[in-house]
PDB file of N, CA and C in Angstrom:
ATOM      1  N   UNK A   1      -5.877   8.024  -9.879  1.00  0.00           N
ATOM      2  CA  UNK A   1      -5.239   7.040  -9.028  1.00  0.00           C
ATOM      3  C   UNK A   1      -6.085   5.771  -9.023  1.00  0.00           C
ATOM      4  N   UNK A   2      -5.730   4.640  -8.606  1.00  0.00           N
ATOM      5  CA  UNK A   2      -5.816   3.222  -8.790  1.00  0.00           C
ATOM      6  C   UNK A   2      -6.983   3.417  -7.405  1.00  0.00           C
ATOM      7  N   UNK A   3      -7.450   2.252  -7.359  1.00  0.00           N
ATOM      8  CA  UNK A   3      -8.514   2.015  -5.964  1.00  0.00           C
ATOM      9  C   UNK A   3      -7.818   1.910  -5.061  1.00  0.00           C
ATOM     10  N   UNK A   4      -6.530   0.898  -4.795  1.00  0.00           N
ATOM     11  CA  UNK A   4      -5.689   0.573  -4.202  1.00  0.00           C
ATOM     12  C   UNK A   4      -5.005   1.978  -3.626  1.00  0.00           C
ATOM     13  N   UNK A   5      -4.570   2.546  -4.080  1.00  0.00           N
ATOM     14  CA  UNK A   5      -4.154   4.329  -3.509  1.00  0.00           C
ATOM     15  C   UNK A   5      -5.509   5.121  -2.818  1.00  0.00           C
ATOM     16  N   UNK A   6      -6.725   5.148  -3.291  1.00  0.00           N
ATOM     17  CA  UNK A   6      -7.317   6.081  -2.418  1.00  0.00           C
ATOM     18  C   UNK A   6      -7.897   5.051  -1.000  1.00  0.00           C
ATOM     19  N   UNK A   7      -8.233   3.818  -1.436  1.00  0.00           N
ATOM     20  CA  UNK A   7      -8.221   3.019  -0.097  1.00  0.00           C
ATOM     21  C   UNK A   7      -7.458   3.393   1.122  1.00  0.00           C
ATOM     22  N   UNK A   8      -5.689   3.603   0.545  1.00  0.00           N
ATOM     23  CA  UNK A   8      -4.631   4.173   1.947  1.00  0.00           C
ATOM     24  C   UNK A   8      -4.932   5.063   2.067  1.00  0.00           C
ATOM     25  N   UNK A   9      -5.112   6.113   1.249  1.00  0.00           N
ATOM     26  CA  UNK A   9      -5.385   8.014   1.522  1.00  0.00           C
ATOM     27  C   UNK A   9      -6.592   7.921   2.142  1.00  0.00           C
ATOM     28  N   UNK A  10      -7.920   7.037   2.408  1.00  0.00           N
ATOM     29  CA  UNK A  10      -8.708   6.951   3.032  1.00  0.00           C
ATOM     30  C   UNK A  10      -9.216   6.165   4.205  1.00  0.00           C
ATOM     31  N   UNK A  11      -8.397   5.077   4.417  1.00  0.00           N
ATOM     32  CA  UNK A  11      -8.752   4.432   4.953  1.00  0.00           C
ATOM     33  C   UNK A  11      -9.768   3.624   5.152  1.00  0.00           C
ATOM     34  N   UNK A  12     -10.218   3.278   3.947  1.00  0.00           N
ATOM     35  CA  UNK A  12     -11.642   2.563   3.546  1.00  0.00           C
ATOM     36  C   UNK A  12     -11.243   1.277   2.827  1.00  0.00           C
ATOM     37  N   UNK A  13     -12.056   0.064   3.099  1.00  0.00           N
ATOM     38  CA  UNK A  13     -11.148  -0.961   2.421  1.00  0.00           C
ATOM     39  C   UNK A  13     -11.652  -0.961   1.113  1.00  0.00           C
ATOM     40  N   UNK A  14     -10.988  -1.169   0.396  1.00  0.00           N
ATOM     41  CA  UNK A  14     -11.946  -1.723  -1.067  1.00  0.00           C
ATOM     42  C   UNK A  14     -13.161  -1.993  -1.523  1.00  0.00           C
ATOM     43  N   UNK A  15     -13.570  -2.798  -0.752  1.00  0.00           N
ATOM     44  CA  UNK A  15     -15.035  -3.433  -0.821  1.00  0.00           C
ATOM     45  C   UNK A  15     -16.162  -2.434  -0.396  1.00  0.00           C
ATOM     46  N   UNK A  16     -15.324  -1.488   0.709  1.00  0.00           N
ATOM     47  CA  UNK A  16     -15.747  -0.293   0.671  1.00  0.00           C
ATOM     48  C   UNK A  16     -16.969   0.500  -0.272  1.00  0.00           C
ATOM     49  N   UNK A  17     -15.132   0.669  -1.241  1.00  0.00           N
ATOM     50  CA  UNK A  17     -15.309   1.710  -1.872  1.00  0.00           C
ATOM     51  C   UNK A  17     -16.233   1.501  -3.148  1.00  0.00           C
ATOM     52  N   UNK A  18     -15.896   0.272  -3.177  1.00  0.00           N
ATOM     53  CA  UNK A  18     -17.010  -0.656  -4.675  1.00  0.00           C
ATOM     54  C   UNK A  18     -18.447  -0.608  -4.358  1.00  0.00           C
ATOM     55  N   UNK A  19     -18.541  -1.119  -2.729  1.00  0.00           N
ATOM     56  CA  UNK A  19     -19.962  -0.437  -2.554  1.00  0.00           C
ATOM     57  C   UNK A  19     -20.484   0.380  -2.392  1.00  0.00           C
ATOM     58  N   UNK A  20     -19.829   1.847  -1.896  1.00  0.00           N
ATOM     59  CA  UNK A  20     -20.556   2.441  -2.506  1.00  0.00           C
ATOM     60  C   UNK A  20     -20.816   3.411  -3.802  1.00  0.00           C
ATOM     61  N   UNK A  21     -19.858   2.572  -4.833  1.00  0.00           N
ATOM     62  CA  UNK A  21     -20.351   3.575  -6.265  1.00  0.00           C
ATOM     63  C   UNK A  21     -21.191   2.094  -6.511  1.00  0.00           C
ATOM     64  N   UNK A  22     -21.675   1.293  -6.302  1.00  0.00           N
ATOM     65  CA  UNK A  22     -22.855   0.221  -6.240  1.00  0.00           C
ATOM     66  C   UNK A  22     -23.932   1.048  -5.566  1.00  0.00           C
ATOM     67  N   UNK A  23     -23.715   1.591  -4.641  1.00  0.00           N
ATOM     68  CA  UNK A  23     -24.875   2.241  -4.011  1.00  0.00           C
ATOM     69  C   UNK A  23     -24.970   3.859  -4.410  1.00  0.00           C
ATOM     70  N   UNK A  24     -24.464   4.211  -5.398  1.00  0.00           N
ATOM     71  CA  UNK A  24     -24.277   5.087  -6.249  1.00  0.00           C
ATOM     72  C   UNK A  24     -23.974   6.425  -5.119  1.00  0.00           C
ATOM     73  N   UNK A  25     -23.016   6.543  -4.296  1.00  0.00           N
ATOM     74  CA  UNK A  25     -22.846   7.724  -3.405  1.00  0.00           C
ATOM     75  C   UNK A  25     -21.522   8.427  -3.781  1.00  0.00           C
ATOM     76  N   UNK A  26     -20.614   7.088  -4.673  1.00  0.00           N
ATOM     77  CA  UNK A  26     -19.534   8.252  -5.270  1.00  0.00           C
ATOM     78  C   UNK A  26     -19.848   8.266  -6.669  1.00  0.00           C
ATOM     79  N   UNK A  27     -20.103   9.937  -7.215  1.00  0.00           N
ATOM     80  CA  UNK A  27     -20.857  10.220  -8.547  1.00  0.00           C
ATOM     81  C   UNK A  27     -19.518  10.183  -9.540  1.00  0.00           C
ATOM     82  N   UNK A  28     -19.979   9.669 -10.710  1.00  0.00           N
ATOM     83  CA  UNK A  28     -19.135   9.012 -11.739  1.00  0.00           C
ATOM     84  C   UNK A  28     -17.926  10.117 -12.076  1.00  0.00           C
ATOM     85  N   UNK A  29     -18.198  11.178 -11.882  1.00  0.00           N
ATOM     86  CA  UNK A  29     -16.908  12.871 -11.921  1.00  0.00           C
ATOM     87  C   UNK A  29     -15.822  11.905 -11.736  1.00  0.00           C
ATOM     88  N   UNK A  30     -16.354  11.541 -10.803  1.00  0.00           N
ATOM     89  CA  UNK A  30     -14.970  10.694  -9.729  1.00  0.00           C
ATOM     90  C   UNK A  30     -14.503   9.911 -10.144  1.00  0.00           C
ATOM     91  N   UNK A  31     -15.031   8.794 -10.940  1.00  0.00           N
ATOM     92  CA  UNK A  31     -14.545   7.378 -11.541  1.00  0.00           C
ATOM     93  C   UNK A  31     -14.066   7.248 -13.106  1.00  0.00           C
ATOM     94  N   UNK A  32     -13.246   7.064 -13.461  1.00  0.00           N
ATOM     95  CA  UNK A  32     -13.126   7.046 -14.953  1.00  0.00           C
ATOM     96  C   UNK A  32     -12.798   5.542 -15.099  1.00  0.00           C
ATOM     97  N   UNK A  33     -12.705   5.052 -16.739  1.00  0.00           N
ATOM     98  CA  UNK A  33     -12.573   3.852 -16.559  1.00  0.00           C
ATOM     99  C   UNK A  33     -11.004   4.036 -17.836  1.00  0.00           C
ATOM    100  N   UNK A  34      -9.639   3.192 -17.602  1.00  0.00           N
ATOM    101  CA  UNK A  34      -8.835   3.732 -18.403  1.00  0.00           C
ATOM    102  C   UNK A  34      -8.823   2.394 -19.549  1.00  0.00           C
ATOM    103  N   UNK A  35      -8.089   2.152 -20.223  1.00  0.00           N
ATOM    104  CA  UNK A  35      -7.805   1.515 -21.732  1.00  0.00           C
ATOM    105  C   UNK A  35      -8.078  -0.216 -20.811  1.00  0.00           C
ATOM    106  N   UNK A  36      -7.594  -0.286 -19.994  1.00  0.00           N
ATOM    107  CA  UNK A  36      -7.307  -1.720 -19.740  1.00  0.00           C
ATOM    108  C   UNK A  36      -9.066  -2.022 -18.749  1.00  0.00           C
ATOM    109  N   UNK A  37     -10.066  -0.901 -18.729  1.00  0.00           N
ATOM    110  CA  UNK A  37     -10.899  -0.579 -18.018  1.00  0.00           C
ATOM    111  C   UNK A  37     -11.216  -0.872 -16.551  1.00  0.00           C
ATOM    112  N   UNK A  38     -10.114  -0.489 -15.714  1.00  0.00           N
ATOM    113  CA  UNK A  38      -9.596  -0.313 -14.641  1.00  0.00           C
ATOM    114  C   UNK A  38      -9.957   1.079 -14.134  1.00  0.00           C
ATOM    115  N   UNK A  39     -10.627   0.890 -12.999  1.00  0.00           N
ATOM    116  CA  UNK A  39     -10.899   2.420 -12.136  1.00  0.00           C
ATOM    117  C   UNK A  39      -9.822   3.334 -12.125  1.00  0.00           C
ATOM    118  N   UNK A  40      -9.917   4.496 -12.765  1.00  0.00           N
ATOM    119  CA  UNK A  40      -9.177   5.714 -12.394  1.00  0.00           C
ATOM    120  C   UNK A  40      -9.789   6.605 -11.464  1.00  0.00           C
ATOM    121  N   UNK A  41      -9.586   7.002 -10.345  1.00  0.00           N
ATOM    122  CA  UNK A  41     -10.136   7.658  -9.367  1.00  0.00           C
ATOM    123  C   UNK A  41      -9.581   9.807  -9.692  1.00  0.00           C
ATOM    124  N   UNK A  42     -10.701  10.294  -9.565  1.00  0.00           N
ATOM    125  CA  UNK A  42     -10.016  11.768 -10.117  1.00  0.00           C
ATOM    126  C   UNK A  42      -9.387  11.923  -7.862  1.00  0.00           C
ATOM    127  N   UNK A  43      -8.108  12.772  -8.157  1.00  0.00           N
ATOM    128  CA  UNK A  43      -7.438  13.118  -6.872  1.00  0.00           C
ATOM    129  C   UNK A  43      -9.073  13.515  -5.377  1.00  0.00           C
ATOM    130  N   UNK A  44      -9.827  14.623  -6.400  1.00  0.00           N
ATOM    131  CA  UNK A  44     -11.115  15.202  -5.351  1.00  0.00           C
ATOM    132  C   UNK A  44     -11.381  13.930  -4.715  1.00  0.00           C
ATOM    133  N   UNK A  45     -11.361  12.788  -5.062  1.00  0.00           N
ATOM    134  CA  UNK A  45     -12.071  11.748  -4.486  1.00  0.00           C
ATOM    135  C   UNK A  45     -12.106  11.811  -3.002  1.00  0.00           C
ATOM    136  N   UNK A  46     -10.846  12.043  -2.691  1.00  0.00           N
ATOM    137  CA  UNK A  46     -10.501  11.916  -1.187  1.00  0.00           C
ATOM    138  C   UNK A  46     -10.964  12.835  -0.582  1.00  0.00           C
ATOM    139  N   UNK A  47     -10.730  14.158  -0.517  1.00  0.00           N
ATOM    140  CA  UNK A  47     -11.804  14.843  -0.007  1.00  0.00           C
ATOM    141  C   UNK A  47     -13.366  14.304   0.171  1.00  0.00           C
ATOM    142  N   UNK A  48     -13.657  14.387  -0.969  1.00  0.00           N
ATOM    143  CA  UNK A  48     -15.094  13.751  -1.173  1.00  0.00           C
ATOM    144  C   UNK A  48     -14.912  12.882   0.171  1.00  0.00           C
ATOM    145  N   UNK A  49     -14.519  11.399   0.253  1.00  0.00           N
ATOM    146  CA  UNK A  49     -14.892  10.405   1.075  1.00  0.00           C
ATOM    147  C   UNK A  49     -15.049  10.900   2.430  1.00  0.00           C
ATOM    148  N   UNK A  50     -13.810  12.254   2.977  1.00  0.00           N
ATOM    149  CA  UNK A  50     -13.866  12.462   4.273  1.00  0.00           C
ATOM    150  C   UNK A  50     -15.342  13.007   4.080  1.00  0.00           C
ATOM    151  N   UNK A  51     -15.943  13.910   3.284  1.00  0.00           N
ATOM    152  CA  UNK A  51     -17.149  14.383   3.767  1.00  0.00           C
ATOM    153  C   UNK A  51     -18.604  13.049   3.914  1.00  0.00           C
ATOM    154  N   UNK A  52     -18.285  11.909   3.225  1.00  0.00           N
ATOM    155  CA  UNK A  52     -18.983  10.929   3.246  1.00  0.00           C
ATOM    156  C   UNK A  52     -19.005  10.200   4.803  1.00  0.00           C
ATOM    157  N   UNK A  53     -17.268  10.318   4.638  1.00  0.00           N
ATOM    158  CA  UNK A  53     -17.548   9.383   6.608  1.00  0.00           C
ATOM    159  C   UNK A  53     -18.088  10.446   7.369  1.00  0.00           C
ATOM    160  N   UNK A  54     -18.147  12.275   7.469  1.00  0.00           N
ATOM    161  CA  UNK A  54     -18.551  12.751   8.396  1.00  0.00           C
ATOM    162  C   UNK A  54     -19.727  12.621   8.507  1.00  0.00           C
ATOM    163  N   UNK A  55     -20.653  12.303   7.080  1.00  0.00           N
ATOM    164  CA  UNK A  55     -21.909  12.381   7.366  1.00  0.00           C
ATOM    165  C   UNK A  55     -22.491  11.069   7.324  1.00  0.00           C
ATOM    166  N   UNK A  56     -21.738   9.914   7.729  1.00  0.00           N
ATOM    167  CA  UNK A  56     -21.905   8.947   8.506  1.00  0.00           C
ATOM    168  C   UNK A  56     -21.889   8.659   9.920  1.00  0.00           C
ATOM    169  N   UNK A  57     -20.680   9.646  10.337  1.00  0.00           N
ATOM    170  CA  UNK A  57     -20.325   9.592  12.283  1.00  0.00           C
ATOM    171  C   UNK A  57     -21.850  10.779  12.394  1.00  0.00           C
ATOM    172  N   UNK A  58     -22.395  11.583  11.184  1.00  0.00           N
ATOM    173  CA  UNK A  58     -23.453  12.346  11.798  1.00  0.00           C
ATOM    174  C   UNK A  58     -24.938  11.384  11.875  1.00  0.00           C
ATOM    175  N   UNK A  59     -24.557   9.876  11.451  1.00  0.00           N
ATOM    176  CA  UNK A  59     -25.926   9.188  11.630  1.00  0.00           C
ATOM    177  C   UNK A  59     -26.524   9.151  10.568  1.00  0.00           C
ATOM    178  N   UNK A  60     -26.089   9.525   9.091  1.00  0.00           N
ATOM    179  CA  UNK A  60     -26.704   9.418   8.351  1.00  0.00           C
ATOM    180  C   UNK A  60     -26.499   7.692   7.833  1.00  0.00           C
ATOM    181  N   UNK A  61     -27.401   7.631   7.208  1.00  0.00           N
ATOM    182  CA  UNK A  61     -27.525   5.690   6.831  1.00  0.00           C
ATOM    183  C   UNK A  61     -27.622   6.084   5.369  1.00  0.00           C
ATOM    184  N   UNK A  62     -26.905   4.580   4.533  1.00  0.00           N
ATOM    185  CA  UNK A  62     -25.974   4.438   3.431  1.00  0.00           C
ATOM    186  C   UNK A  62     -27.473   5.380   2.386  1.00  0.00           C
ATOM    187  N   UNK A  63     -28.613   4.061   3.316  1.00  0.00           N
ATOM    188  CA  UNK A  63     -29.547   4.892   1.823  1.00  0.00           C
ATOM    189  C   UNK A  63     -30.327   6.661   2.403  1.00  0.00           C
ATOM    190  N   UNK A  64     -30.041   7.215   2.764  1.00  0.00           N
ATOM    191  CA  UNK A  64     -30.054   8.782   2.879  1.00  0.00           C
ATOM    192  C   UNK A  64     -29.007   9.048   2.170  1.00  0.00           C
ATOM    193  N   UNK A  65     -27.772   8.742   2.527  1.00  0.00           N
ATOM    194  CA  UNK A  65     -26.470   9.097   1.476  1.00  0.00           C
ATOM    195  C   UNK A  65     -26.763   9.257   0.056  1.00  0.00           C
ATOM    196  N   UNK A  66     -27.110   8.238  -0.157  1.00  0.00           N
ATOM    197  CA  UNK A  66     -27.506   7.218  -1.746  1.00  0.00           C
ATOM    198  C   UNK A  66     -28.660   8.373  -2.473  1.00  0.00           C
ATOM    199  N   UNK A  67     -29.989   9.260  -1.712  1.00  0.00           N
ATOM    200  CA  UNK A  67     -30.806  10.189  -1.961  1.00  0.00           C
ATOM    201  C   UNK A  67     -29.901  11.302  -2.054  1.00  0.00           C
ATOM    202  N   UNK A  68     -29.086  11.825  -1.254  1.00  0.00           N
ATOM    203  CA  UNK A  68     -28.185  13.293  -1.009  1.00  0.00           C
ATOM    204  C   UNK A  68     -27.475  13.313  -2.327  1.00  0.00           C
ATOM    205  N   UNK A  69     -26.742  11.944  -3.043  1.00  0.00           N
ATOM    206  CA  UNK A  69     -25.575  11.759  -3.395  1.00  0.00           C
ATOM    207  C   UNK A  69     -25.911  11.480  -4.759  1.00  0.00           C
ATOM    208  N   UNK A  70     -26.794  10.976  -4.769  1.00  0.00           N
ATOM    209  CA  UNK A  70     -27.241  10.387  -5.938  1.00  0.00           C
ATOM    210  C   UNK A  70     -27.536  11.429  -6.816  1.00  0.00           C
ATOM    211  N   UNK A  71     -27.159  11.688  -8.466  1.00  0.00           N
ATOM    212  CA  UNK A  71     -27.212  12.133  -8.761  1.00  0.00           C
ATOM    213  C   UNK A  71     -28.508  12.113 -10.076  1.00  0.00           C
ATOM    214  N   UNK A  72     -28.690  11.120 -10.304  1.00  0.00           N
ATOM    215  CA  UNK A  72     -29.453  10.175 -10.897  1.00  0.00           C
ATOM    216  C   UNK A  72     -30.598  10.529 -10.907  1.00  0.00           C
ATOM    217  N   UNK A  73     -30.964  10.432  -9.295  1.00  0.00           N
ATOM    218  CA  UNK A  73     -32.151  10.474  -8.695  1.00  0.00           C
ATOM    219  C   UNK A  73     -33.085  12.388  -8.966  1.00  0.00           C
ATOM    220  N   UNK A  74     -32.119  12.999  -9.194  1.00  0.00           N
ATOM    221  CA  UNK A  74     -32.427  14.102  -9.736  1.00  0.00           C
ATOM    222  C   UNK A  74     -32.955  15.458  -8.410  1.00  0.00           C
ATOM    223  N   UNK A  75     -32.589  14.674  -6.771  1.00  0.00           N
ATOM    224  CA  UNK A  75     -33.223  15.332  -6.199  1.00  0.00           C
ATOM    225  C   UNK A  75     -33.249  17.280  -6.048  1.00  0.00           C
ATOM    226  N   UNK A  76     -33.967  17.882  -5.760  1.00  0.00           N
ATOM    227  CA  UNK A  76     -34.118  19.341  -5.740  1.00  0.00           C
ATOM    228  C   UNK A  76     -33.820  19.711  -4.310  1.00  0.00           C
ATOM    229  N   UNK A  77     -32.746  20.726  -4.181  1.00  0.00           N
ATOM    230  CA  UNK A  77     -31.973  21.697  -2.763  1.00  0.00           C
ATOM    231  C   UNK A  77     -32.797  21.240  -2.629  1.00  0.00           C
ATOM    232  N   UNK A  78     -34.266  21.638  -2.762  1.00  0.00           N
ATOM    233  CA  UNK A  78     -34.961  21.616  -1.204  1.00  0.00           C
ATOM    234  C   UNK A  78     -35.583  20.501  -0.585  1.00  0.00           C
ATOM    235  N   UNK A  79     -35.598  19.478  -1.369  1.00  0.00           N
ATOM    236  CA  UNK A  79     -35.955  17.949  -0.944  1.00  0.00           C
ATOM    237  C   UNK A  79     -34.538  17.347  -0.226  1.00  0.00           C
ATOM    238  N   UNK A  80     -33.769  17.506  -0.832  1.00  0.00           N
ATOM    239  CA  UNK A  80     -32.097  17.887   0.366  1.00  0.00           C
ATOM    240  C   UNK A  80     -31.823  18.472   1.382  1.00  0.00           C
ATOM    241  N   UNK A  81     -32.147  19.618   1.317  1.00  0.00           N
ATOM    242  CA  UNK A  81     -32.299  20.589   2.406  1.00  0.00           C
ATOM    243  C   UNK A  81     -33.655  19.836   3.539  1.00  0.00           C
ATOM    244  N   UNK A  82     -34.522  19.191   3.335  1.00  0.00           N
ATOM    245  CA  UNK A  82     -35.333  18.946   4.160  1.00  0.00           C
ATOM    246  C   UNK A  82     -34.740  17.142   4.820  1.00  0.00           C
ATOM    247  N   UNK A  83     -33.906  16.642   4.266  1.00  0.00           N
ATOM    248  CA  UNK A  83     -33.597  15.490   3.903  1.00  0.00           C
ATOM    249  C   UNK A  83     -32.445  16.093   5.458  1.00  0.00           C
ATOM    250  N   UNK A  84     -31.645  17.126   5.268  1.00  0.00           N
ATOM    251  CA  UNK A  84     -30.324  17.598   6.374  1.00  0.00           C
ATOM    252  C   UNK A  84     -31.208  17.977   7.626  1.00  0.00           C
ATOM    253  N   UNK A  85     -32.305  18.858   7.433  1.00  0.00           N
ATOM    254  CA  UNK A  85     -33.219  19.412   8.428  1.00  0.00           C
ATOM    255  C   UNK A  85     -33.469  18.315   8.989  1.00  0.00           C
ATOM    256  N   UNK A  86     -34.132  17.259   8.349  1.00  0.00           N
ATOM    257  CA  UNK A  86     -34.683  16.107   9.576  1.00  0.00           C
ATOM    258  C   UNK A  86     -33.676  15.281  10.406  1.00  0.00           C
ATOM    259  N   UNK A  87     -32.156  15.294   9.945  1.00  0.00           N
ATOM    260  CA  UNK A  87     -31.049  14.849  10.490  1.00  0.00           C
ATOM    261  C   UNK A  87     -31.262  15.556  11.727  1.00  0.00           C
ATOM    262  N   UNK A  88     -31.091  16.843  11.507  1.00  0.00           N
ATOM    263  CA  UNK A  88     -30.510  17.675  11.949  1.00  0.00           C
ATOM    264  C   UNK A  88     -31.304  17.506  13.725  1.00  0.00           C
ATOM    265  N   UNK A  89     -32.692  17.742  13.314  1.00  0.00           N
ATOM    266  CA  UNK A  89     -33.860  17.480  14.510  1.00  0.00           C
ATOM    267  C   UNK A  89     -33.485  16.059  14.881  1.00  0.00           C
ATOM    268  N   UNK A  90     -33.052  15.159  14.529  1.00  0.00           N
ATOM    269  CA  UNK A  90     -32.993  13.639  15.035  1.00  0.00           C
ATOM    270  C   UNK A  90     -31.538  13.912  16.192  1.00  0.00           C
ATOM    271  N   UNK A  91     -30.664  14.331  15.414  1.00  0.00           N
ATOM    272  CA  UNK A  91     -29.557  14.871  16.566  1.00  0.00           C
ATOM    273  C   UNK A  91     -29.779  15.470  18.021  1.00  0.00           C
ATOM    274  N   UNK A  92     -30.566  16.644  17.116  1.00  0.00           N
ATOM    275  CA  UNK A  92     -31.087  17.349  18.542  1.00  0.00           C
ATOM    276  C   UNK A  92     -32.077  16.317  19.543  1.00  0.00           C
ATOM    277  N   UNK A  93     -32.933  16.009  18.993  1.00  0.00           N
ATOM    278  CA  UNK A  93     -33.429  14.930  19.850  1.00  0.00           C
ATOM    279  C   UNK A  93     -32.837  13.832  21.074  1.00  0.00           C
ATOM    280  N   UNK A  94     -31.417  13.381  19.904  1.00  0.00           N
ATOM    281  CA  UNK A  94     -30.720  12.744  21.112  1.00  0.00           C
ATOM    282  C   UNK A  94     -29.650  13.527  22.052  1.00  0.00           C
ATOM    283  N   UNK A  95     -29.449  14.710  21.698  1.00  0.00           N
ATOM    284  CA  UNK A  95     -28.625  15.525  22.884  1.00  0.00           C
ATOM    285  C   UNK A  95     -29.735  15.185  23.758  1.00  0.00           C
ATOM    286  N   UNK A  96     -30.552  16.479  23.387  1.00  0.00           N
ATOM    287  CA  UNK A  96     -31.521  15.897  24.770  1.00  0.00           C
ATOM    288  C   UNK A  96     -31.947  14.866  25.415  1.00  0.00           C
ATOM    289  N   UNK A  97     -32.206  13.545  24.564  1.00  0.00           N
ATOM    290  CA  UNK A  97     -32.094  13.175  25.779  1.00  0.00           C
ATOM    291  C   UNK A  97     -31.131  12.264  26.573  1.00  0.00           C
ATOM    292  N   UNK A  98     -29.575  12.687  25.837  1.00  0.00           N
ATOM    293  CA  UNK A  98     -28.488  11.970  26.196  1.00  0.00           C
ATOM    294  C   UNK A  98     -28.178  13.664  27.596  1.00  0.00           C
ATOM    295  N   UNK A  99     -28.726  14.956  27.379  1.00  0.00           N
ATOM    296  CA  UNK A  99     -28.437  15.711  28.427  1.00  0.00           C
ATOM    297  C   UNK A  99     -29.510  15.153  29.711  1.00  0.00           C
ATOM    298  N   UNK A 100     -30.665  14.958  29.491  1.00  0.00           N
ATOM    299  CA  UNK A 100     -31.591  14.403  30.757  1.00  0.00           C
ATOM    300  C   UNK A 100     -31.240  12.910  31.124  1.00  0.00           C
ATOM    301  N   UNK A 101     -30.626  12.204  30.402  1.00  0.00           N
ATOM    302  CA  UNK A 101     -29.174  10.674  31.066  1.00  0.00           C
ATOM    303  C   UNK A 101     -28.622  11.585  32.101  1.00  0.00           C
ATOM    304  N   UNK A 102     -27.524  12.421  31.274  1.00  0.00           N
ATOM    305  CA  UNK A 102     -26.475  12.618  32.183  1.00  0.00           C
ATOM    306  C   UNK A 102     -26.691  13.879  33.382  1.00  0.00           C
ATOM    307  N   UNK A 103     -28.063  14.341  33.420  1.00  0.00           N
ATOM    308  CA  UNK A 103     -28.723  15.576  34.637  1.00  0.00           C
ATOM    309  C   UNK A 103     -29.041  14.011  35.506  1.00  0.00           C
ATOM    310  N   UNK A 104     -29.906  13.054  35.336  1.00  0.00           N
ATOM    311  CA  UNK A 104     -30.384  12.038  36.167  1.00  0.00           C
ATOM    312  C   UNK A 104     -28.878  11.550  36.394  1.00  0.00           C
ATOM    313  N   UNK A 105     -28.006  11.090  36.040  1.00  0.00           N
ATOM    314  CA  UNK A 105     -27.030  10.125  36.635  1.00  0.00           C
ATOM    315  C   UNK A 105     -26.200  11.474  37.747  1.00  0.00           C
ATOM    316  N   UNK A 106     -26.146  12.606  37.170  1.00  0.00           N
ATOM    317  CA  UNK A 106     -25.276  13.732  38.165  1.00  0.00           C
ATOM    318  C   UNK A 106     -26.383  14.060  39.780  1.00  0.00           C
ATOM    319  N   UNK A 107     -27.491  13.437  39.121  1.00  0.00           N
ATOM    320  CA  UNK A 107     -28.321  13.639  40.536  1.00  0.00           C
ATOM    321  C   UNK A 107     -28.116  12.710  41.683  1.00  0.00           C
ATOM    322  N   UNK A 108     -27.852  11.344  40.882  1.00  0.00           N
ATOM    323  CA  UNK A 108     -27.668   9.851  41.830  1.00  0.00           C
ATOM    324  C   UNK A 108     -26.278  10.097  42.253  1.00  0.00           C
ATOM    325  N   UNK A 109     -25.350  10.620  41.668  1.00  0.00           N
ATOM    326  CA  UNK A 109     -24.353  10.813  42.402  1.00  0.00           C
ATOM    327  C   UNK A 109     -23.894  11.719  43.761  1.00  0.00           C
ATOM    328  N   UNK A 110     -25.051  12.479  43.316  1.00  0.00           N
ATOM    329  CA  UNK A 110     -25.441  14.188  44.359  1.00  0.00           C
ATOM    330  C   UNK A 110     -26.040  13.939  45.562  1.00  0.00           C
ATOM    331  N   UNK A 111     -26.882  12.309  45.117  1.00  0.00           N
ATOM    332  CA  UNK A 111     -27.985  11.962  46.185  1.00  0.00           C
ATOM    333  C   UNK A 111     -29.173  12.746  45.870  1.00  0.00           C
ATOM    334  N   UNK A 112     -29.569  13.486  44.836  1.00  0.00           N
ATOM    335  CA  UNK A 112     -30.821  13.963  44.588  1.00  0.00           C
ATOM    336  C   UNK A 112     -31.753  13.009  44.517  1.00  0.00           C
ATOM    337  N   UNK A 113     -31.550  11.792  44.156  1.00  0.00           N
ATOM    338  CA  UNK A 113     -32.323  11.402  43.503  1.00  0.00           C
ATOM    339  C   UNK A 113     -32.731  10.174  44.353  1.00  0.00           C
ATOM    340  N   UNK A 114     -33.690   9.397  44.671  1.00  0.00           N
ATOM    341  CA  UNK A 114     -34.051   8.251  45.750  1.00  0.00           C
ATOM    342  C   UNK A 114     -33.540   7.207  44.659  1.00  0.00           C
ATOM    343  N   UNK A 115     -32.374   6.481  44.385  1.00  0.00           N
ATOM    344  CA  UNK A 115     -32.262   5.678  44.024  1.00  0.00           C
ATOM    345  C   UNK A 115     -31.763   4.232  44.600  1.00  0.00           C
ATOM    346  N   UNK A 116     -32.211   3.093  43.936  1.00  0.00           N
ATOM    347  CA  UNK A 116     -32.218   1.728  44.760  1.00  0.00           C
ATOM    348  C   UNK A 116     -30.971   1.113  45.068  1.00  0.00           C
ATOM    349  N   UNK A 117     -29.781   1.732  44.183  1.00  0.00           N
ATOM    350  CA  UNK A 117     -28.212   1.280  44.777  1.00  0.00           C
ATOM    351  C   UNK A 117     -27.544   2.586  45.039  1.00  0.00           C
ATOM    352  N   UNK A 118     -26.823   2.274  46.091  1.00  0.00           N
ATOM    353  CA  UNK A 118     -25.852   3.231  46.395  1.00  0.00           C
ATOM    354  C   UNK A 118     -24.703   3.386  45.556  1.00  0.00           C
ATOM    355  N   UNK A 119     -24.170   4.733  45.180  1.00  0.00           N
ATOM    356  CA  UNK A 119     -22.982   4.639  44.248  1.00  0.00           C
ATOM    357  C   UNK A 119     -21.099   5.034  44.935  1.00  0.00           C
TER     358      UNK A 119
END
């Protein structure tokens, strides 16, 4: 399919999608080039992208992607695997302390807590 088709099936604009096989995160499987040398996109693509935006809403940044994705780069499971692990602890990090936000704000509402405005 054309760029123009997986853009709608994805919802990614174009410029998107150019950046990132520029930032090498969609691996060439995906891209063919046809007679008039125009992007042919293989169908997997789309799949592919949803797993790209999830592990964007998970906080990952373009260049972690670009290490995971990259194929180039030659990385080994376990330099990957340690690459998801440290995500993984950065997450946890902010539950906690987005759960000790929302224990302190359920206290000011409770009156536990001596705070300087009334709610």
């Amino acid at each position: 399919m054309k760029i123009n088709e997986v853009s709608k099936r994805t919802n990614l604009p174009i410029s998107t999608l150019r950046f990132y096989e520029r930032k090498n995160i969609i691996p060439n499987e995906f891209v063919k080039r046809d007679e008039n040398n125009y992007r042919v996109y293989a169908d997997e693509i789309v799949e592919f992208l949803k797993d790209v935006k999830a592990l964007l809403s998970a906080d990952f940044s373009i260049e972690e992607l670009s290490l995971l994705l990259n194929q180039q780069l030659n990385l080994s499971y376990e330099e990957k695997k340690i690459l998801v692990e440290q995500k993984i602890k950065e997450i946890e990090d902010i539950q906690k302390r987005l759960n000790k936000s929302k224990k302190f704000l359920i206290d000011i509402l409770e009156g536990k807590v001596n705070f300087q405005t009334q709610c």
